[in-house]
Protein backbone atom coordinates (compact mmCIF):
# COMPACT_ATOMS: atom_id res chain seq x y z
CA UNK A 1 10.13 193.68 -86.64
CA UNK A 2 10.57 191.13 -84.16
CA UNK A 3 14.15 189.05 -84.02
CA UNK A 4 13.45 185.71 -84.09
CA UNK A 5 15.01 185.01 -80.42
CA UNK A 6 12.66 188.21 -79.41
CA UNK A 7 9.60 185.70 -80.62
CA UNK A 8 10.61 182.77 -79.33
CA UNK A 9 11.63 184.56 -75.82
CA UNK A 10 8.28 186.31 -76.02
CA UNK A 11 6.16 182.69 -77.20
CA UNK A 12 7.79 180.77 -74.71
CA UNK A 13 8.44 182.76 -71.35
CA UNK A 14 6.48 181.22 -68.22
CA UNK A 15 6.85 182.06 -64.09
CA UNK A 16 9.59 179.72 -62.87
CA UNK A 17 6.87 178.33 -60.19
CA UNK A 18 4.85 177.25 -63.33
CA UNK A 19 7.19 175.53 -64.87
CA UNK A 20 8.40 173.26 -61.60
CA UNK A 21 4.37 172.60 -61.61
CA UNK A 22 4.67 171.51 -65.32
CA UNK A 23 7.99 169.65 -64.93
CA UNK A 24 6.71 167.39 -62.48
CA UNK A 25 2.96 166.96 -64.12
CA UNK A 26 5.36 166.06 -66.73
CA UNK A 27 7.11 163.82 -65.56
CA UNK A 28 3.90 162.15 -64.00
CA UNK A 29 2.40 161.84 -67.19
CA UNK A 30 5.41 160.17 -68.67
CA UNK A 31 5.53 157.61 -66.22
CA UNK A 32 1.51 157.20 -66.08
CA UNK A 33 1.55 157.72 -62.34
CA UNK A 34 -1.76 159.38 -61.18
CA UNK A 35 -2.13 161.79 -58.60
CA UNK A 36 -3.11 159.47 -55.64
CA UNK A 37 -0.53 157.38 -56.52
CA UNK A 38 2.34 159.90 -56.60
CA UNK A 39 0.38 161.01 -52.94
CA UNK A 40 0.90 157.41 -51.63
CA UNK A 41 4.31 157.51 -52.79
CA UNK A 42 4.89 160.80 -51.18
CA UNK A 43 3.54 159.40 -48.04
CA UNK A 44 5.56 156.29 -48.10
CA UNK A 45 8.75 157.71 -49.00
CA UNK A 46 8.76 160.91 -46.91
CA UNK A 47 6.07 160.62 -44.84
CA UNK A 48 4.15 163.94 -46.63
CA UNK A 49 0.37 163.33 -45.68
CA UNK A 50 -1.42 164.49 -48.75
CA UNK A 51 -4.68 163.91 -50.42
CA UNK A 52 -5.20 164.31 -53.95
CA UNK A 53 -7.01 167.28 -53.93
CA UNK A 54 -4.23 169.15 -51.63
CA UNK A 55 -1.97 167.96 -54.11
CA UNK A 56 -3.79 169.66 -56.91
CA UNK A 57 -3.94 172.64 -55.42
CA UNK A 58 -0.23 172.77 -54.40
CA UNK A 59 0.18 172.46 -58.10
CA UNK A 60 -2.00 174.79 -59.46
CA UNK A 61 -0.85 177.32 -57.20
CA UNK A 62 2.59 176.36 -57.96
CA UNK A 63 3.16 177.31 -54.55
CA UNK A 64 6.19 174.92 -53.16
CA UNK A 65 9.78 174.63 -52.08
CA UNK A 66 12.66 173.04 -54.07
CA UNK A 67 12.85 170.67 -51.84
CA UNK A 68 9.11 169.41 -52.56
CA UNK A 69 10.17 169.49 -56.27
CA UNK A 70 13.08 167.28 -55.82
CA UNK A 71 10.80 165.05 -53.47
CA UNK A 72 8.18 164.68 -56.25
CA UNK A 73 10.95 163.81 -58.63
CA UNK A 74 12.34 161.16 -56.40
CA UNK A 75 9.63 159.41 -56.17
CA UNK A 76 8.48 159.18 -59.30
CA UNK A 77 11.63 157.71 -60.39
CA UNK A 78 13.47 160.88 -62.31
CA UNK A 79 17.17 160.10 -62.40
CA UNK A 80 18.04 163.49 -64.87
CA UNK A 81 15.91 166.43 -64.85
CA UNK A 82 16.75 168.83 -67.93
CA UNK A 83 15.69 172.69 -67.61
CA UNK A 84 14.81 174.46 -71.13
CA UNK A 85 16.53 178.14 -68.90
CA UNK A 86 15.48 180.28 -71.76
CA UNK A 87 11.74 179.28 -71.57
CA UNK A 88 11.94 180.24 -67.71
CA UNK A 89 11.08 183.82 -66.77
CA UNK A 90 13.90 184.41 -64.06
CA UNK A 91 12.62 188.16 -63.36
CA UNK A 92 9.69 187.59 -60.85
């Protein structure tokens, strides 16, 4: 019989590069900001030259630095980012 924790940990465990992917889809849907417009704002801001197809497979692959992840959350305005650390699979 599964604990309760064991469930949840089990329900809700995801690769850590997923979840930066989510976080800032996220945060992009909150704030109704499209992908060529968070690309613009990328480009204006830190002069990152992407297209909105590059930037769709950057996040599907969840392939990017921390630094790109705080970049993303810059511009689209994110003044507190919370992390749910339990849902985050910390072992690959």
């Amino acid at each position: 019989m599964l604990l309760y924790d064991e469930f949840r940990t089990n329900l809700m465990t995801i690769d850590i590069q997923e979840y930066a992917s989510k976080k800032i889809r996220s945060e992009m849907k909150l704030r109704d900001v499209t992908t060529v417009q968070i690309c613009k704002l990328l480009k204006d801001t830190f002069d990152i030259s992407l297209n909105a197809q590059s930037f769709n497979n950057k996040m599907s692959r969840a392939n990017f630095s921390a630094t790109f992840f705080f970049q993303c959350m810059y511009v689209l305005g994110v003044k507190n980012i919370a992390f749910d650390i339990d849902s985050i699979d910390i072992a690959k």
